[in-house]
C-alpha atoms as a PDB file:
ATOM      1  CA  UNK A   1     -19.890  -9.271  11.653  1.00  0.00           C
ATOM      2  CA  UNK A   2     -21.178  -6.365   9.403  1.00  0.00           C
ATOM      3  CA  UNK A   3     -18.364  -6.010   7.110  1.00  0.00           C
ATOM      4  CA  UNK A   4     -19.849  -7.786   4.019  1.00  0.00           C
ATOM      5  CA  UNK A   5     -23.601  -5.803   5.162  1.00  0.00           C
ATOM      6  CA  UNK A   6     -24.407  -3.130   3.367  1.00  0.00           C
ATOM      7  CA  UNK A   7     -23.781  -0.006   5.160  1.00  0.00           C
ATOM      8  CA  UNK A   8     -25.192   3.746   3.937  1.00  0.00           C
ATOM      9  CA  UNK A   9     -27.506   6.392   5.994  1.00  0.00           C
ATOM     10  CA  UNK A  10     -27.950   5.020   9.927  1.00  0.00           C
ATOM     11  CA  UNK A  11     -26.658   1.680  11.085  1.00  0.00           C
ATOM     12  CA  UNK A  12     -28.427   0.667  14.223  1.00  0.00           C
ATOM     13  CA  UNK A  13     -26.812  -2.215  16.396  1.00  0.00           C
ATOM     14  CA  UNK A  14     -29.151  -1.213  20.058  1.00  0.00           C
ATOM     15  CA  UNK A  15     -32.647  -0.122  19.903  1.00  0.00           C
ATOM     16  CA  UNK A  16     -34.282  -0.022  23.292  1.00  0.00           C
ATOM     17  CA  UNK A  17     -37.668  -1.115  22.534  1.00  0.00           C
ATOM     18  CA  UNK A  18     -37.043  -3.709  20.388  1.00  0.00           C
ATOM     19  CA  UNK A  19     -38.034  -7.455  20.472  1.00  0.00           C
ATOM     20  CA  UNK A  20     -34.404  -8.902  21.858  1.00  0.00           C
ATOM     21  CA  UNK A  21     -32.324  -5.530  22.181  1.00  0.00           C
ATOM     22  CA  UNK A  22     -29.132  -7.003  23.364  1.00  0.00           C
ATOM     23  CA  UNK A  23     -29.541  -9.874  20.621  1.00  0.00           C
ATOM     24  CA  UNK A  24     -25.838  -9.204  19.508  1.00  0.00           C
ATOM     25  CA  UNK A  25     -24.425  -7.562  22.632  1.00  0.00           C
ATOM     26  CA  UNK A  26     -22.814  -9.748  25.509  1.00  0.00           C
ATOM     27  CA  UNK A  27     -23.423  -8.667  28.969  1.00  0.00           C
ATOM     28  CA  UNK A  28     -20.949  -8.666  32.390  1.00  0.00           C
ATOM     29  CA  UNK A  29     -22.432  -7.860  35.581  1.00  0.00           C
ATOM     30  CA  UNK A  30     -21.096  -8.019  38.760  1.00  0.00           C
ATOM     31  CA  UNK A  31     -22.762  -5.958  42.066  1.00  0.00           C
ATOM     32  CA  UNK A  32     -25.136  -4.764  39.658  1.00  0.00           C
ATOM     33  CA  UNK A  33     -27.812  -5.011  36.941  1.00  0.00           C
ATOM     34  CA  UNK A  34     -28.461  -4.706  33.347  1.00  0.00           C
ATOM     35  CA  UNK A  35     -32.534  -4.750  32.706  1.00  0.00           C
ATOM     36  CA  UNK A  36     -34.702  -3.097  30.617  1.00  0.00           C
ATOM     37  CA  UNK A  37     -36.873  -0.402  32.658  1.00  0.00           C
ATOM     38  CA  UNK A  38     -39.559   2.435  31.949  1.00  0.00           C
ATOM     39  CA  UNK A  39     -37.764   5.646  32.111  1.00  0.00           C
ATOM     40  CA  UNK A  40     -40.292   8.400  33.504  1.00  0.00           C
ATOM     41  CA  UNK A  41     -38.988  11.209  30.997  1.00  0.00           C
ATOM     42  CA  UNK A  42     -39.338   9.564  27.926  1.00  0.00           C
ATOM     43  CA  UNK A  43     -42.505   7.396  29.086  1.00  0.00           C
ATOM     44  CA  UNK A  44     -40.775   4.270  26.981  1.00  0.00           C
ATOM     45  CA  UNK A  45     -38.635   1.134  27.686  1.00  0.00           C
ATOM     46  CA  UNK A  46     -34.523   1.845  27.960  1.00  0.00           C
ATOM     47  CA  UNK A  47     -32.096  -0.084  28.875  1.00  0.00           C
ATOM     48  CA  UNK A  48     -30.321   0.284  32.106  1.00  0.00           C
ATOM     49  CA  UNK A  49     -26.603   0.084  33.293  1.00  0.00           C
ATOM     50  CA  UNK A  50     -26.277  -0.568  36.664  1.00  0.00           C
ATOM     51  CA  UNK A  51     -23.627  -1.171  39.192  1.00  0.00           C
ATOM     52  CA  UNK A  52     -20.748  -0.410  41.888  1.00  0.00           C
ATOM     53  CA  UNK A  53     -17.819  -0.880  39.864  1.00  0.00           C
ATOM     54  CA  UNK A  54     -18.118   0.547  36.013  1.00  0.00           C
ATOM     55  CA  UNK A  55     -15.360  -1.748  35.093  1.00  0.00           C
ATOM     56  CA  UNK A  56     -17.114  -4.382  35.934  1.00  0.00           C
ATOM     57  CA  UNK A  57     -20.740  -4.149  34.497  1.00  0.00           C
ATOM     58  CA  UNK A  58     -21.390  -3.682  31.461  1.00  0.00           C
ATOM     59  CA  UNK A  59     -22.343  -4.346  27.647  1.00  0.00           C
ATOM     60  CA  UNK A  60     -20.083  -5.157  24.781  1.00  0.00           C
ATOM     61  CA  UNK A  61     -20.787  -5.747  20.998  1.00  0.00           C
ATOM     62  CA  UNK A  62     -20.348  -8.091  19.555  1.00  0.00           C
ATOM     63  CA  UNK A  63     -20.892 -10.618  22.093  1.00  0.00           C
ATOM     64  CA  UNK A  64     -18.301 -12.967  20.061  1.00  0.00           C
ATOM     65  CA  UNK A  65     -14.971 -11.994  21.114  1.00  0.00           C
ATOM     66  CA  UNK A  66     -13.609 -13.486  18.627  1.00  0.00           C
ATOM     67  CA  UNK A  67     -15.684 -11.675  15.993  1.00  0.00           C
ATOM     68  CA  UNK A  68     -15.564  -7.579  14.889  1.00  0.00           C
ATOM     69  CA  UNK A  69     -18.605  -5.245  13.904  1.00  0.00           C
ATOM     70  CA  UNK A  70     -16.564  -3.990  10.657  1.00  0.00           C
ATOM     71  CA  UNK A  71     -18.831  -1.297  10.318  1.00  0.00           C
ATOM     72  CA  UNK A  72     -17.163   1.463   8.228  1.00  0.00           C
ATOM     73  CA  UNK A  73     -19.662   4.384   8.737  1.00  0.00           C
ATOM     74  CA  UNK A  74     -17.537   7.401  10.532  1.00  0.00           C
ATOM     75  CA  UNK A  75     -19.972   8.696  13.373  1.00  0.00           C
ATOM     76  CA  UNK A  76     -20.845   6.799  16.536  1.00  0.00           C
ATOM     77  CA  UNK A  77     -24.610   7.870  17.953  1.00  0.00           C
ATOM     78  CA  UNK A  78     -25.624   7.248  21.675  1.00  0.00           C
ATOM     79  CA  UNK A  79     -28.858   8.191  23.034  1.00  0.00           C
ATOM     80  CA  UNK A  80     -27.711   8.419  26.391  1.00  0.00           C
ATOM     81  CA  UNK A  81     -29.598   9.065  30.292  1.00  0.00           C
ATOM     82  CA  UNK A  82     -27.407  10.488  32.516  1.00  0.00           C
ATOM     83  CA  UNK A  83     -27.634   8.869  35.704  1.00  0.00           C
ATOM     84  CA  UNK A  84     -25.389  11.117  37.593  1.00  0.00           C
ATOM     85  CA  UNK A  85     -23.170   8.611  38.274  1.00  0.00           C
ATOM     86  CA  UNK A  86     -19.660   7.384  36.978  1.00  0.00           C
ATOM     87  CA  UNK A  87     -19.921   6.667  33.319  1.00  0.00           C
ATOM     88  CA  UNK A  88     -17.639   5.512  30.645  1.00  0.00           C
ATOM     89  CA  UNK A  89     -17.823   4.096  27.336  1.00  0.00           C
ATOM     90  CA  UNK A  90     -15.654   2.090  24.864  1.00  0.00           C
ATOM     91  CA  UNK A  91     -14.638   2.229  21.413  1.00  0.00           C
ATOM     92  CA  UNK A  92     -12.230  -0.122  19.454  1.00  0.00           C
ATOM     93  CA  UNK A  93     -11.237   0.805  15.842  1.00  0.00           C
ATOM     94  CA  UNK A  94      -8.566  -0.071  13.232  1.00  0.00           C
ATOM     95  CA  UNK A  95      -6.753   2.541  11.495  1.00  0.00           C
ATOM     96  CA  UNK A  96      -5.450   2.285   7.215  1.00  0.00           C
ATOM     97  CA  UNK A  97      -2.158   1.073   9.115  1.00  0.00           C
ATOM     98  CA  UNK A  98      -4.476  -1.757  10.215  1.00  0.00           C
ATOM     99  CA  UNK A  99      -3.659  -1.284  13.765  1.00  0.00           C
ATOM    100  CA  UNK A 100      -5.972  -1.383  16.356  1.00  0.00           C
ATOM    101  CA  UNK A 101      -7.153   1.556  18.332  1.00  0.00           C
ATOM    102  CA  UNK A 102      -9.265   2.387  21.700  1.00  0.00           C
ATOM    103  CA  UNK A 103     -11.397   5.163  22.244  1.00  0.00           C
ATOM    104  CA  UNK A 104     -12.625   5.643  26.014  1.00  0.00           C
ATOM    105  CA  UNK A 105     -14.442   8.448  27.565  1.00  0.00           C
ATOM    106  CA  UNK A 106     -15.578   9.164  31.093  1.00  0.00           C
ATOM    107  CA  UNK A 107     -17.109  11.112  33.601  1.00  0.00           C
ATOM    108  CA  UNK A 108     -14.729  10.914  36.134  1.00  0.00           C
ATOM    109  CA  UNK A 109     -11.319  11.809  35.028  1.00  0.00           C
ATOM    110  CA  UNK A 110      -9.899  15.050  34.109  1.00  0.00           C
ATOM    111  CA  UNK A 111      -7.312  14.848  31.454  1.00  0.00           C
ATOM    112  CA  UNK A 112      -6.753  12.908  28.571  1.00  0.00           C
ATOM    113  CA  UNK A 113      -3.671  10.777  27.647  1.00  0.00           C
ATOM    114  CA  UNK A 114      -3.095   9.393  24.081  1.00  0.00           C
ATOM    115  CA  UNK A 115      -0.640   6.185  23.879  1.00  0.00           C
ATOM    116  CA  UNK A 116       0.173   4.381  21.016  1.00  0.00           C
ATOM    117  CA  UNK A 117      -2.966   2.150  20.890  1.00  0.00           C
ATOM    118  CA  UNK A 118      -5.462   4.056  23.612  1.00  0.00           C
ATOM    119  CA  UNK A 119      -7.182   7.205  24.273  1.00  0.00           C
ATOM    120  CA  UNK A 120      -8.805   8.357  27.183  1.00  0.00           C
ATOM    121  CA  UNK A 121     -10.702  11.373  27.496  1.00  0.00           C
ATOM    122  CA  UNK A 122     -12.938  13.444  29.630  1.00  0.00           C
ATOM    123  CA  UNK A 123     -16.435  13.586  29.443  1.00  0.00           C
ATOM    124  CA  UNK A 124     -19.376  15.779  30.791  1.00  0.00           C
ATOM    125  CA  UNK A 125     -22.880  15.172  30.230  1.00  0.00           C
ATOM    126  CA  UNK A 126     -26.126  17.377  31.440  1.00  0.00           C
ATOM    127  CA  UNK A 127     -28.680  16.309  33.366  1.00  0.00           C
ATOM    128  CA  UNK A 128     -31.273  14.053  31.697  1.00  0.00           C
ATOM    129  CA  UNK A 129     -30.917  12.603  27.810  1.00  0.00           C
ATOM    130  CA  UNK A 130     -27.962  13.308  25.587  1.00  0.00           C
ATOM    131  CA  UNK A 131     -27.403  12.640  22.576  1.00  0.00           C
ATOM    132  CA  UNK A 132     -23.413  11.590  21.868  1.00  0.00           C
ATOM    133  CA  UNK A 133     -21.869  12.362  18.012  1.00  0.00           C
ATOM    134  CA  UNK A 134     -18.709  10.588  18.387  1.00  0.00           C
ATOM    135  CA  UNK A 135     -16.695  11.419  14.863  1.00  0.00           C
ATOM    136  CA  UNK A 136     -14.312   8.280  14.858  1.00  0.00           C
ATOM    137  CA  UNK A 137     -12.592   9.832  11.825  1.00  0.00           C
ATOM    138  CA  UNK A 138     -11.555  12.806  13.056  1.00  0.00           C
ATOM    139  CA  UNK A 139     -10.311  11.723  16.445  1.00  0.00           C
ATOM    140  CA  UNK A 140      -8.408   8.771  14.737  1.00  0.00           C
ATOM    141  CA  UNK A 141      -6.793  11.168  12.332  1.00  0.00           C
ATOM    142  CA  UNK A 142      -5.854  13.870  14.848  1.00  0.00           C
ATOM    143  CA  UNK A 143      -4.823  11.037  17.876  1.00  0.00           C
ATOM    144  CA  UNK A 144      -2.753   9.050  15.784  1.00  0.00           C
ATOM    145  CA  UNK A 145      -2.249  10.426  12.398  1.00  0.00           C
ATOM    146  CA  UNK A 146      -4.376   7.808  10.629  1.00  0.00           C
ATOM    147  CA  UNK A 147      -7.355   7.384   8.735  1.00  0.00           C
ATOM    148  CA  UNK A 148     -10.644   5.264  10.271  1.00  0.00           C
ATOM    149  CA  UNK A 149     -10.870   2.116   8.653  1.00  0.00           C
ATOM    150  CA  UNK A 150     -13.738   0.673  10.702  1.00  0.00           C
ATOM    151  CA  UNK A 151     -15.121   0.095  14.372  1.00  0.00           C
ATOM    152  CA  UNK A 152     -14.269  -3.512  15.287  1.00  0.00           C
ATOM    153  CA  UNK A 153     -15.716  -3.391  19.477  1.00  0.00           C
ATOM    154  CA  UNK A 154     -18.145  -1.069  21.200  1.00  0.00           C
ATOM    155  CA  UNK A 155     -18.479  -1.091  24.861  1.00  0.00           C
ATOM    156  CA  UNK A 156     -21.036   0.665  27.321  1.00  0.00           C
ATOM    157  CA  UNK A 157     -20.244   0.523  30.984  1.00  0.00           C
ATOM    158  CA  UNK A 158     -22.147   1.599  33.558  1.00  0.00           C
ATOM    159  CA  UNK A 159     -24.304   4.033  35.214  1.00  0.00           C
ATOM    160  CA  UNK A 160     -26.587   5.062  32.497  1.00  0.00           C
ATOM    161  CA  UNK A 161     -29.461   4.525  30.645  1.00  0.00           C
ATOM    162  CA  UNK A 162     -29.097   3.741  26.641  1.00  0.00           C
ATOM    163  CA  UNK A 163     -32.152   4.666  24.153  1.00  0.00           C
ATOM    164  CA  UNK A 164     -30.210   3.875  21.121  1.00  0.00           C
ATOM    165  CA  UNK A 165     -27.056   3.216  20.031  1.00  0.00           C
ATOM    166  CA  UNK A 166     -26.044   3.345  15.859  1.00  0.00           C
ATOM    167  CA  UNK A 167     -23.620   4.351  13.506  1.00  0.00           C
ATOM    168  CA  UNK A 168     -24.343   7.169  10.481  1.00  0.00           C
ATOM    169  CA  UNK A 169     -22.619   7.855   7.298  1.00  0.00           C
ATOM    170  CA  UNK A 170     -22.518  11.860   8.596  1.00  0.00           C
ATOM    171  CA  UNK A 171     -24.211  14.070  11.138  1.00  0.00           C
ATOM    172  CA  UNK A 172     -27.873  14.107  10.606  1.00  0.00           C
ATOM    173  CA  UNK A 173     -30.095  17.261  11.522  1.00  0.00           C
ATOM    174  CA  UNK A 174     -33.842  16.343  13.944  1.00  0.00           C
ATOM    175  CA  UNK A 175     -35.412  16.883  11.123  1.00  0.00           C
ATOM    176  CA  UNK A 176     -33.877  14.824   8.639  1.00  0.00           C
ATOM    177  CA  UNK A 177     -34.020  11.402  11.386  1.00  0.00           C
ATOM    178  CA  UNK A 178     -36.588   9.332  10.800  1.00  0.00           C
ATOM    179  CA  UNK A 179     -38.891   9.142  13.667  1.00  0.00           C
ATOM    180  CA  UNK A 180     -37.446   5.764  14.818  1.00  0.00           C
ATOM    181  CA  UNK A 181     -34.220   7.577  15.797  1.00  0.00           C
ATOM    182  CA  UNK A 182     -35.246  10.220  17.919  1.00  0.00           C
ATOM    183  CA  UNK A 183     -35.742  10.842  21.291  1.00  0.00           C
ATOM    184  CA  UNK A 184     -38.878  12.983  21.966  1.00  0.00           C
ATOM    185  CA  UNK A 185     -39.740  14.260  25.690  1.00  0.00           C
ATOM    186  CA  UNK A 186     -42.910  14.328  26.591  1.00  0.00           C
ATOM    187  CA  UNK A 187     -42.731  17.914  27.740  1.00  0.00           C
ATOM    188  CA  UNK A 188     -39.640  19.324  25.924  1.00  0.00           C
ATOM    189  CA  UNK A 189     -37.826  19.051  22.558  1.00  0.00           C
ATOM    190  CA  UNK A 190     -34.924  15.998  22.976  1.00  0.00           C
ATOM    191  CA  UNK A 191     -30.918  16.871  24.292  1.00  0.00           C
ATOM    192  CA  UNK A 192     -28.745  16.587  21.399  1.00  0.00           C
ATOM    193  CA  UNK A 193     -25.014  16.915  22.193  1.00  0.00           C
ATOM    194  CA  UNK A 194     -22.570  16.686  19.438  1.00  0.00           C
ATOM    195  CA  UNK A 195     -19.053  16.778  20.415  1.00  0.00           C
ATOM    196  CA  UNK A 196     -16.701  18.042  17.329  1.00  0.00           C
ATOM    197  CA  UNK A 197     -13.013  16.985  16.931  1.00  0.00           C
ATOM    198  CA  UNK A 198     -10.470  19.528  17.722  1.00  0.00           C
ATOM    199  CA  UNK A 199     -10.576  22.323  15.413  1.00  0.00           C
ATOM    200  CA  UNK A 200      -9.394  25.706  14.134  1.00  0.00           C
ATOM    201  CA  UNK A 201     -10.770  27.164  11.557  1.00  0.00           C
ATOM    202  CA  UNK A 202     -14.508  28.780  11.998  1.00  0.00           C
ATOM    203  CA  UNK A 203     -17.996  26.672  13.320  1.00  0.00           C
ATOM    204  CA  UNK A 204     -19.867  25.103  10.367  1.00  0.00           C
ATOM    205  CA  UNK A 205     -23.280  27.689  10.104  1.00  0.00           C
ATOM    206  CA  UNK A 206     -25.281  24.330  11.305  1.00  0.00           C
ATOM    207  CA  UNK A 207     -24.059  24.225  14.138  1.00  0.00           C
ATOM    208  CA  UNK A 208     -23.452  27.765  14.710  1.00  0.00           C
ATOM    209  CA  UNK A 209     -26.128  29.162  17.259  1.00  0.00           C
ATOM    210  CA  UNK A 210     -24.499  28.384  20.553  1.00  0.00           C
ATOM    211  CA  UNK A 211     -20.855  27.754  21.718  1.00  0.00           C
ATOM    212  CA  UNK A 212     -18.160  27.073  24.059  1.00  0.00           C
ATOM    213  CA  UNK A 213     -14.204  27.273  23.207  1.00  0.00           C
ATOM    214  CA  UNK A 214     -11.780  26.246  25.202  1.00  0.00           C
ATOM    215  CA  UNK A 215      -8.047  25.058  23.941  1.00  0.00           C
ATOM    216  CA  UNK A 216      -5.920  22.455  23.917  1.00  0.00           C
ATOM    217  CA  UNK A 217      -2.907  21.633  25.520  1.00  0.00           C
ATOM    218  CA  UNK A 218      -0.334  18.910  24.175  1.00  0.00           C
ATOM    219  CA  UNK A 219       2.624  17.624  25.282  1.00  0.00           C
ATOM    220  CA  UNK A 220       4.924  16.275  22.438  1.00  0.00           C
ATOM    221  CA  UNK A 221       7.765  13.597  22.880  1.00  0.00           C
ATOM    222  CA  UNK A 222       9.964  16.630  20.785  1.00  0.00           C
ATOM    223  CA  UNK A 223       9.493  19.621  22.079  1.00  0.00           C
ATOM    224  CA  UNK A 224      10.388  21.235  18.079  1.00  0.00           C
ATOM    225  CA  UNK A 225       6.548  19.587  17.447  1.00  0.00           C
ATOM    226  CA  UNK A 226       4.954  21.412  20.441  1.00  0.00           C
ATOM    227  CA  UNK A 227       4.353  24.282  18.419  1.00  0.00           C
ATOM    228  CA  UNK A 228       2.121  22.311  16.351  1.00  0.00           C
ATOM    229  CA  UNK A 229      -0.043  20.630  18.558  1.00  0.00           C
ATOM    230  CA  UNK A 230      -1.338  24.159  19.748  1.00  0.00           C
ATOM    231  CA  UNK A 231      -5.332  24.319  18.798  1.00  0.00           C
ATOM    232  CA  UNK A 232      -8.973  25.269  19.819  1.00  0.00           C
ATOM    233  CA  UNK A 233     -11.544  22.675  20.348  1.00  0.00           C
ATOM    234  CA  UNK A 234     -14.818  23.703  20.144  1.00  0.00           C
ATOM    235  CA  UNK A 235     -17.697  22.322  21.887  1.00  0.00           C
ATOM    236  CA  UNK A 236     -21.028  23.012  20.570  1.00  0.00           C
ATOM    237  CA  UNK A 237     -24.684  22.492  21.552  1.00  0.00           C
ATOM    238  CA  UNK A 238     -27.559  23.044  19.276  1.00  0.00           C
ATOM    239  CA  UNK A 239     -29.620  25.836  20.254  1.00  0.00           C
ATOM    240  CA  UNK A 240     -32.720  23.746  20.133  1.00  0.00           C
ATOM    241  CA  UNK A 241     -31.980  21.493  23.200  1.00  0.00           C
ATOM    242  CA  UNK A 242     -30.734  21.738  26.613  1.00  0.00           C
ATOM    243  CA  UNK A 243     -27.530  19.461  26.795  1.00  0.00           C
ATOM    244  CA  UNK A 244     -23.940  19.693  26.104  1.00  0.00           C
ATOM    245  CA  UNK A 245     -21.151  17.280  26.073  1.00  0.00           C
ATOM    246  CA  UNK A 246     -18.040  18.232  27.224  1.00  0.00           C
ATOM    247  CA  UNK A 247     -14.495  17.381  25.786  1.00  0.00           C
ATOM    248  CA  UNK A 248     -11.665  18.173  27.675  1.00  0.00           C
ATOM    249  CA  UNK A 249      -8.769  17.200  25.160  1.00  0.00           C
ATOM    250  CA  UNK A 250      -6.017  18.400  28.234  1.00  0.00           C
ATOM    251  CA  UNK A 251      -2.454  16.705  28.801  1.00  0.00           C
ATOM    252  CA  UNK A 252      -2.332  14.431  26.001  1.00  0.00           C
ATOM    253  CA  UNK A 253       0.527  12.621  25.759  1.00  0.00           C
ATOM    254  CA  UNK A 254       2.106  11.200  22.538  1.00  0.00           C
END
């Protein structure tokens, strides 16, 4: 879909207050709704995710199955309202071995399992906005032992509410977005969460001011390669904002 676009600095594919914001997105609902709405925080049009089953209402891009985004830009953005509901969300990528992989995160499981073409993972958002950095790179190399080629699928189920959704060719500070891309509270500064990729060695100074560790635990198909899955995942929140996003990266399974 994207793959002969240009692609540098922030790739948007949902903006909330745009003319047709699900222009390229195809929607499922079923004992639900997916509408655009004026969220009270924010005092702005979002779109919202609605419905009794998460499996089965939802948002998915592109709305061609038969087509792929082929957007090669690394990190996955969602401005994201947490409805304090279950929540999950979708991501399909292919790998340099030019196989297909699935990224899925959600509020209401508590391990994570890696198979041969899937991940799922825990997820825990705060109470209000959140911002999601989703590094597709990292968790493709350190899941599967592969390098990101592109994002083919995204896929938003509900309960939530969505500001914005884009892609970036790195993590971008408040103050370097342009004003399009961020979320500003009436009252109080936006919730950025970034989630980071499992890691060892010591929290970049940007990122620095406030932190959580907690470690990994892996199970390997030969126990001689246990040893090696042993690390620290760190979870960080800006000091700035409010909201964290949490990772739990326990049990996976190779």
């Amino acid at each position: 879909m994207f793959k002969n676009s240009f692609q540098s600095g922030l790739f948007s594919i949902l903006f909330s207050i745009g003319s047709k914001p699900l222009q390229i997105w195809d929607e499922k609902v079923r004992n639900g709704h997916i509408k655009r709405v004026l969220d009270d925080d924010i005092r702005s049009h979002v779109m919202e995710i609605e419905g009794v089953n998460v499996c089965t209402t939802y948002i998915t891009c592109p709305a061609d199955p038969k087509k792929t985004l082929g957007i090669k830009l690394p990190f996955l953005v969602m401005i994201i309202k947490n409805q304090k509901k279950y929540f999950s969300f979708e991501v399909q990528v292919l790998d340099d071995k030019n196989v297909r992989r699935r990224f899925r995160a959600s509020n209401y499981q508590s391990t994570t399992k890696v198979n041969s073409f899937s991940c799922t993972m825990p997820m825990r958002l705060d109470d209000g906005w959140n911002q999601i950095q989703f590094n597709l790179s990292d968790f493709t190399r350190r899941a599967y032992g592969t390098n990101y080629s592109e994002t083919l699928r995204v896929q938003i189920h509900a309960n939530c509410r969505i500001r914005r959704v884009y892609f970036s060719d790195r993590l971008y500070s408040e103050d370097e977005l342009p004003a399009e891309f961020k979320l500003v509270l009436p009252i109080q500064k936006a919730k950025v969460s970034t989630l980071l990729y499992p890691h060892t060695g010591p929290v970049p100074g940007s990122i620095r001011t406030r932190m959580t560790s907690f470690f990994l635990s892996f199970t390997a198909v030969d126990p001689d390669d246990l040893q090696n899955f042993k690390k620290q995942c760190i979870c960080t929140t800006n000091q700035k904002v409010l909201s964290n996003l949490w990772c739990g990266f326990m049990g996976w399974i190779g």
